[in-house]
Every structure is written in structure tokens, then in C-alpha cells.
Protein backbone atom coordinates (compact mmCIF):
# COMPACT_ATOMS: atom_id res chain seq x y z
CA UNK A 1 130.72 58.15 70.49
CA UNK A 2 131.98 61.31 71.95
CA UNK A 3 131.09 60.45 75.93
CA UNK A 4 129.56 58.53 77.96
CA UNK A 5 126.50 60.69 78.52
CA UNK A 6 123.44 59.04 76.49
CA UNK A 7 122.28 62.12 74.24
CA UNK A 8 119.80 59.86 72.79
CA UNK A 9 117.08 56.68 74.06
CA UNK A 10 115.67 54.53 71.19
CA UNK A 11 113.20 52.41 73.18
CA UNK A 12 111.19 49.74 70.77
CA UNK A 13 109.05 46.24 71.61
CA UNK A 14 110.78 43.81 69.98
CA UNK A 15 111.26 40.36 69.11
CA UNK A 16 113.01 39.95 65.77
CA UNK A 17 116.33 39.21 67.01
CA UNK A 18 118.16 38.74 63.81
CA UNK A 19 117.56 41.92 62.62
CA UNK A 20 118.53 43.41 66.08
CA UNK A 21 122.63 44.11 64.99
CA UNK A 22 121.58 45.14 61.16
CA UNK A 23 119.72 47.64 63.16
CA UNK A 24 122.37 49.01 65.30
CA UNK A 25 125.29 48.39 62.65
CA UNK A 26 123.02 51.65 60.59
CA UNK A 27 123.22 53.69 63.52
CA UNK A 28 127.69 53.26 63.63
CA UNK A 29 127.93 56.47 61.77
CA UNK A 30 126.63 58.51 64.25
CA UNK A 31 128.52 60.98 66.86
CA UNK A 32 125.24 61.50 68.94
CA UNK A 33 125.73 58.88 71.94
CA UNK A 34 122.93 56.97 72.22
CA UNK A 35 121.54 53.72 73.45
CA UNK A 36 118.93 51.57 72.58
CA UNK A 37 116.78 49.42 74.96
CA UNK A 38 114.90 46.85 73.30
CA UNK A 39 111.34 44.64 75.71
CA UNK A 40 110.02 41.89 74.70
CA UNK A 41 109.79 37.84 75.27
CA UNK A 42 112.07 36.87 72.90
CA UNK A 43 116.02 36.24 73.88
CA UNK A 44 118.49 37.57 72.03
CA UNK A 45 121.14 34.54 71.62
CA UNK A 46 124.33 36.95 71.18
CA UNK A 47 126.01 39.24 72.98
CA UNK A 48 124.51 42.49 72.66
CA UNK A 49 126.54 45.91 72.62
CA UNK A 50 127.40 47.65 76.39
CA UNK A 51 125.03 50.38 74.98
CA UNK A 52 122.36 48.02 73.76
CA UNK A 53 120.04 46.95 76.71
CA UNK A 54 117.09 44.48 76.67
CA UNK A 55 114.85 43.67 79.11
CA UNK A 56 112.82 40.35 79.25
CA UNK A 57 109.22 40.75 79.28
CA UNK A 58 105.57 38.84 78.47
CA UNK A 59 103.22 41.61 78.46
CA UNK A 60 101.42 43.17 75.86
CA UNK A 61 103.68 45.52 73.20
CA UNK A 62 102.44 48.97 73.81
CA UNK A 63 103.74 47.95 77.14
CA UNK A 64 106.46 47.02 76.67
CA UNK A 65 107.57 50.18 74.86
CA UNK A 66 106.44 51.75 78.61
CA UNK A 67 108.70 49.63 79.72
CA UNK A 68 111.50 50.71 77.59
CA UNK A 69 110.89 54.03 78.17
CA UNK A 70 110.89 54.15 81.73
CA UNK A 71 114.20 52.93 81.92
CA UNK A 72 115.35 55.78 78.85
CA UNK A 73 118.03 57.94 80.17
CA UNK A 74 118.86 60.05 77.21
CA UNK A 75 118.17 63.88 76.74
CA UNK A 76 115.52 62.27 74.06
CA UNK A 77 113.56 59.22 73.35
CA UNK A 78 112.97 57.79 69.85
CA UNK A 79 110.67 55.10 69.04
CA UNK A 80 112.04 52.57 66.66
CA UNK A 81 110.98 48.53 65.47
CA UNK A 82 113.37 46.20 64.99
CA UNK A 83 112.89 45.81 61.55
CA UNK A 84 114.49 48.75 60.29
CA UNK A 85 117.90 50.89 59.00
CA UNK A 86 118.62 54.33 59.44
CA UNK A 87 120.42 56.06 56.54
CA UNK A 88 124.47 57.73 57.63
CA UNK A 89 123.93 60.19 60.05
CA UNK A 90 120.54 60.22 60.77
CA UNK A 91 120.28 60.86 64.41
CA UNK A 92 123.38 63.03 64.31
CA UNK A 93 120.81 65.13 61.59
CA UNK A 94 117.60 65.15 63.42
CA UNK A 95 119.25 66.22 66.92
CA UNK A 96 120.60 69.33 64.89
CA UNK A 97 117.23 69.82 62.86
CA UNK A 98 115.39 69.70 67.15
CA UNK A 99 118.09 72.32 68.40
CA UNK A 100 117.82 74.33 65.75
CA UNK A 101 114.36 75.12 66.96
CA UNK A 102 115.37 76.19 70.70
CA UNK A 103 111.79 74.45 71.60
CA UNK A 104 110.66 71.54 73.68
CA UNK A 105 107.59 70.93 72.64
CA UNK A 106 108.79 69.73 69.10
CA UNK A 107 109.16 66.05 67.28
CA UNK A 108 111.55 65.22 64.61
CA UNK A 109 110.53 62.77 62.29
CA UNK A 110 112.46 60.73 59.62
CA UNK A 111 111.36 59.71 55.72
CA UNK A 112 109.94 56.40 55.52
CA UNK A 113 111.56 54.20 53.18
CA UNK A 114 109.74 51.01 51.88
CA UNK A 115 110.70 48.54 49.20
CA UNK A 116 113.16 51.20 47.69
CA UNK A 117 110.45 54.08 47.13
CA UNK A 118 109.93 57.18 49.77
CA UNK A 119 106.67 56.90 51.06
CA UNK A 120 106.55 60.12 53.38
CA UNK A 121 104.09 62.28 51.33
CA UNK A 122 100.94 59.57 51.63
CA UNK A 123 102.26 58.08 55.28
CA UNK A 124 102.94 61.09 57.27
CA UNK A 125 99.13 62.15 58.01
CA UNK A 126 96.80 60.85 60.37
CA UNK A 127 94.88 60.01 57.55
CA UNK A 128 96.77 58.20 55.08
CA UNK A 129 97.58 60.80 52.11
CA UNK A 130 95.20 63.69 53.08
CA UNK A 131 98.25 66.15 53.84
CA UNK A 132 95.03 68.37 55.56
CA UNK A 133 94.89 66.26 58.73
CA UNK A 134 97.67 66.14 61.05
CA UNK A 135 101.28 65.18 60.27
CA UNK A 136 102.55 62.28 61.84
CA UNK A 137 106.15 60.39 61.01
CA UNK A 138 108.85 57.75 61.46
CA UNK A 139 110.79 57.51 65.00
CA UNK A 140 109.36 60.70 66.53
CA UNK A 141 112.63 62.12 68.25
CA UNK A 142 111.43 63.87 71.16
CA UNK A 143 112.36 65.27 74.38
CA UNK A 144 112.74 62.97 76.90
CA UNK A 145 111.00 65.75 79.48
CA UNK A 146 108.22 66.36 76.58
CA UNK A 147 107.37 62.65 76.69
CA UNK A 148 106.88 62.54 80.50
CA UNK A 149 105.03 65.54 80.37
CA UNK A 150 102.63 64.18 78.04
CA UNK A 151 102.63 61.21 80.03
CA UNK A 152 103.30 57.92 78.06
CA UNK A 153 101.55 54.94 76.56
CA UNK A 154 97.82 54.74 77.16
CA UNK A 155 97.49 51.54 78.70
CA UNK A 156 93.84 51.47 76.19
CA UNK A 157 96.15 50.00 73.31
CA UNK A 158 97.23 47.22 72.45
CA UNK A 159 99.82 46.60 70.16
CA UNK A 160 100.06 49.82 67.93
CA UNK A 161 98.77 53.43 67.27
CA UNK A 162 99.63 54.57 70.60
CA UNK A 163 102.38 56.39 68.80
CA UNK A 164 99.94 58.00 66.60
CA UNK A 165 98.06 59.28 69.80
CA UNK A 166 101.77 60.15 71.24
CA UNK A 167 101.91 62.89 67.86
CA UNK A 168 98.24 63.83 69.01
CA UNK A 169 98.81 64.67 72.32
CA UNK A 170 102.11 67.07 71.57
CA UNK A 171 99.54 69.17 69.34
CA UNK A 172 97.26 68.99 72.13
CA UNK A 173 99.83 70.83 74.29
CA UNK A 174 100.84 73.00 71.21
CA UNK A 175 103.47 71.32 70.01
CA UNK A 176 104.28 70.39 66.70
CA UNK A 177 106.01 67.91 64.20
CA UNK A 178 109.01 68.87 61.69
CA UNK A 179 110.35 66.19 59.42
CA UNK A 180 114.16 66.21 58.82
CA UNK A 181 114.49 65.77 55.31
CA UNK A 182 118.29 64.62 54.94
CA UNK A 183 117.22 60.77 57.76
CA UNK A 184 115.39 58.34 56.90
CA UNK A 185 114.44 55.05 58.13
CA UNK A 186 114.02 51.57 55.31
CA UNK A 187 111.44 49.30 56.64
CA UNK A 188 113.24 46.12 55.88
CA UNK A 189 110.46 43.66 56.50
CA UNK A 190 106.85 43.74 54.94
CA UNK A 191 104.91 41.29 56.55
CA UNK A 192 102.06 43.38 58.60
CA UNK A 193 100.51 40.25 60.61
CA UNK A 194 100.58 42.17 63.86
CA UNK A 195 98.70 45.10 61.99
CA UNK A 196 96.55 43.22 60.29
CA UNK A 197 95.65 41.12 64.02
CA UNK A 198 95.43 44.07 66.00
CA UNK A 199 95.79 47.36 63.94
CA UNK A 200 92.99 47.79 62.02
CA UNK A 201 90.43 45.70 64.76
CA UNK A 202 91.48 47.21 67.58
CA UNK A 203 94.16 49.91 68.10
CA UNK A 204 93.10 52.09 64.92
CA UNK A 205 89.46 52.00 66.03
CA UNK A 206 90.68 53.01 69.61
CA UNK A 207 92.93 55.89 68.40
CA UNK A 208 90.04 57.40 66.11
CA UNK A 209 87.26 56.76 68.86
CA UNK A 210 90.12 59.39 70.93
CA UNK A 211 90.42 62.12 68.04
CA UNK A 212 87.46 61.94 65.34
CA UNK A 213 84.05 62.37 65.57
CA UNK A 214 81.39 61.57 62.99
CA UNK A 215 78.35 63.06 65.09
CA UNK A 216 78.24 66.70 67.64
CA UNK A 217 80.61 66.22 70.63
CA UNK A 218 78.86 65.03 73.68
CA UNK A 219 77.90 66.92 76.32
CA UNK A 220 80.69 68.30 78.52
CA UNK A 221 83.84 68.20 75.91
CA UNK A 222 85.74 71.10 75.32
CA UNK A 223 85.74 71.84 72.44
CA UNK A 224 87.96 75.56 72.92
CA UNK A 225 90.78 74.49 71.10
CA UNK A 226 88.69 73.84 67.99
CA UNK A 227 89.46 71.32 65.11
CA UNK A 228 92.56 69.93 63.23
CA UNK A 229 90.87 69.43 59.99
CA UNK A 230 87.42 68.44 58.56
CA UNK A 231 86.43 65.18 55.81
CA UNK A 232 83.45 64.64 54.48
CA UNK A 233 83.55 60.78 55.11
CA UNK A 234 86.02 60.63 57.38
CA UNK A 235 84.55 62.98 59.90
CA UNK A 236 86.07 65.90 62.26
CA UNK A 237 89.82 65.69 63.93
CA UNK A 238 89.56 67.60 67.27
CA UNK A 239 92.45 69.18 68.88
CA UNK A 240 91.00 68.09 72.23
CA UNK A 241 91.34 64.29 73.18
CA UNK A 242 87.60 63.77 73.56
CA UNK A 243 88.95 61.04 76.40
CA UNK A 244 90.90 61.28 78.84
CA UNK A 245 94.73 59.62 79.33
CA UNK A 246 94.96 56.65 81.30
CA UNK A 247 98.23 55.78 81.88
CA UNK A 248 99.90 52.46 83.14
CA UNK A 249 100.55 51.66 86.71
CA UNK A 250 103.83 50.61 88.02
CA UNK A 251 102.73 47.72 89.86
CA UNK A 252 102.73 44.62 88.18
CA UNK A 253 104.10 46.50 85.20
CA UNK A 254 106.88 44.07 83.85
CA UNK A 255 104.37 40.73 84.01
CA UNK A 256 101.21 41.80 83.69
CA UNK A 257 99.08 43.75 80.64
CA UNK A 258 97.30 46.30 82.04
CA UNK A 259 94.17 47.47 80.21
CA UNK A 260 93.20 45.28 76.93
CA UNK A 261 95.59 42.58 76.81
CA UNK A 262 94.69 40.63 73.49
CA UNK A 263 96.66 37.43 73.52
CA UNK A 264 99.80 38.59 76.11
CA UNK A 265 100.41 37.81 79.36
């Protein structure tokens, strides 16, 4: 690292410990300083890193990433899970690609790496493979002041897709998405229970009822800023959240779920 100043906040909820130092072992080969700050119930039995911070909590994990990132210091904030590597370099690569644009309002992604094939071309959309509707991507590197301004986790979800509605809302304020084609990120564990619980029941439900509709907007919504894209099954992707952001409170916010709660504290 090349000072102390933290260039770079990876902020996750996570519980698979034993992955935790395969994790941060990928990230050696960077220059970038960064830290990561991990939130979640389960104890990590090791001494972690000075630069690798966790924070004990029993609420629900879309708040716990809250969590993490209210306690992010860095210039930017990067969502990671626990169960993944980043190839050499890769934040070193993707702080370059976000410079290189001189603008705030811009997301780096990485390629998404899965059982030894690059999946970025079918899992980078909103909808899965329809390169129409809005791109999406892996970690999201972001300015720290562009998160705040957007405002957060909606306390509405759960478990997952809140970084989905994250992507949504930078459009929303005219931002956009650039993937950095030389980082990636190799999921390095395949079992999907928490998606499979929670995903496609609750969270993915949630995030469409935000950003599609299948019937004319209600009375009242603005539409002005007019449509991301159009499917014939799938229905109409608005570039207005057709509800608005609620975002956590700070009371009670380390040991209590705010909003849905499914089977958390």
C-alpha cells in the first residue's frame, strides 16, 4: 500500500469466514489502499488484517451492508461477498478506468467469472441476457459521495437486489455504468440457498414492483424521464423509480431489521 489514506471501502454482509483471507490474499497485488469491512453474525476465529474490519451484527443482510457502509471511509465503496477472488490488479484497474472519466456519477464494474467461463454478456442486464435493458455488474466501484447522494440500502429488501436498485438509482440521477474489461471477480462458491430463500420470493419481486410495469403507470408518476427499454413479456423499465426510497434509520440500526425482516433479528 502506498499510504495510509483508504482510496478504496469494500463493504459486504458476510458470514463465510473461511473464505474471508482467500478473499483478501486476491486483492495483495494491488497499490490502491483499501480496506474492507465485513457485518454479519458470524465470528471470524483468526486474526484479521489492521485493514480488515468486521463488525458483529444479527440483523437482516441488506442491513448489514448499511452497516458496512456507514462506517466506509474510502474515496469509493465497492460491494463485494465473501465468496469471491479478484484477478491481479483489479482495483488498481477499475480506479484508473473511474478517473479516466473525470465524472462522479459513474460505476465501474468487473467480469463475472463462474466455474471457469465469463459470464458478463448474459449477467450484466437487469434482465438476464437481454443486453436492451439496463446494464448492471460485479462490485459496482463507486464514489463514496455518489452513494450517499443516492442514499443507500432501501430498508424494503431483504437479503439481495438492493444492489440491482443501487445501479437503478445512478441512471435515475443520470449516471451510468462502464465495465472494466482487464478485473474480474471468480465466484468461488455455487450454492444459491440464500437466492433461492429470498431472491426470487421476495427481493426480485420487490426490485421489479420499483422499476417495471406490466399495465399504464398510475396516476401521479412521472413519467418525464421516459423508459429504459420495452419487452413484450417482460413489460416496461422506467427511468423513474415508480416508489419512492425509504431509507434505514439509525436508531436501533446494529440490532434490529428495519422494514421486512424474514428470519433475522
Amino acid at each position: 500500500m502506498m499510504d495510509n489514506k483508504v482510496t478504496i471501502s469494500i463493504i459486504g454482509q458476510c458470514i463465510h469466514t473461511e473464505h474471508w483471507m482467500g478473499l483478501y490474499e486476491s486483492l495483495a497485488s494491488n497499490e490502491v489502499p483499501f480496506e474492507i469491512i465485513f457485518v454479519g453474525h458470524k465470528v471470524p476465529e483468526f486474526t484479521l488484517p489492521d485493514n480488515f474490519h468486521f463488525i458483529y451484527s444479527e440483523v437482516k443482510p441488506a442491513q448489514c451492508t448499511e452497516i458496512a457502509s456507514r462506517y466506509a471511509v474510502g474515496e469509493f465503496i465497492m460491494n463485494t461477498g465473501d465468496d469471491y477472488i479478484f484477478s491481479e490488479h483489479a482495483l488498481d484497474k477499475m480506479v484508473e478506468l473511474h478517473r479516466s472519466y473525470d465524472c462522479d456519477k459513474i460505476m465501474i464494474t468487473a467480469r463475472y467469472i463462474l466455474d471457469g467461463k465469463d459470464w458478463t454478456g448474459e449477467a450484466d442486464y437487469f434482465w438476464w441476457g437481454i443486453p436492451q435493458s439496463p446494464r448492471l455488474g460485479m462490485g459496482g466501484l463507486i464514489k463514496k459521495s455518489t452513494w450517499d447522494q443516492i442514499g443507500g440500502v432501501d430498508r424494503r429488501f431483504t437479503a439481495l437486489c438492493w444492489d440491482i436498485d443501487i445501479i437503478m438509482r445512478l441512471y435515475e440521477i443520470g449516471g451510468a455504468v462502464a465495465l472494466c474489461q482487464d478485473a474480474s471477480m471468480e465466484e468461488i462458491v455455487t450454492q444459491r440457498r440464500l437466492y433461492a430463500e429470498f431472491g426470487t420470493s421476495v427481493d426480485r419481486p420487490l426490485l421489479d414492483w420499483l422499476w417495471v410495469r406490466h399495465t399504464p403507470p398510475p396516476e401521479g408518476t412521472d413519467f418525464t424521464l421516459g423508459i429504459h427499454c420495452k419487452h413484450k413479456e417482460k413489460g416496461v423499465i422506467s427511468r423513474t423509480r415508480l416508489s419512492p426510497f425509504i431509507p434505514f434509520e439509525d436508531r436501533h440500526l446494529l440490532t434490529r431489521s428495519q422494514g421486512p425482516k424474514g428470519r433475522w433479528r
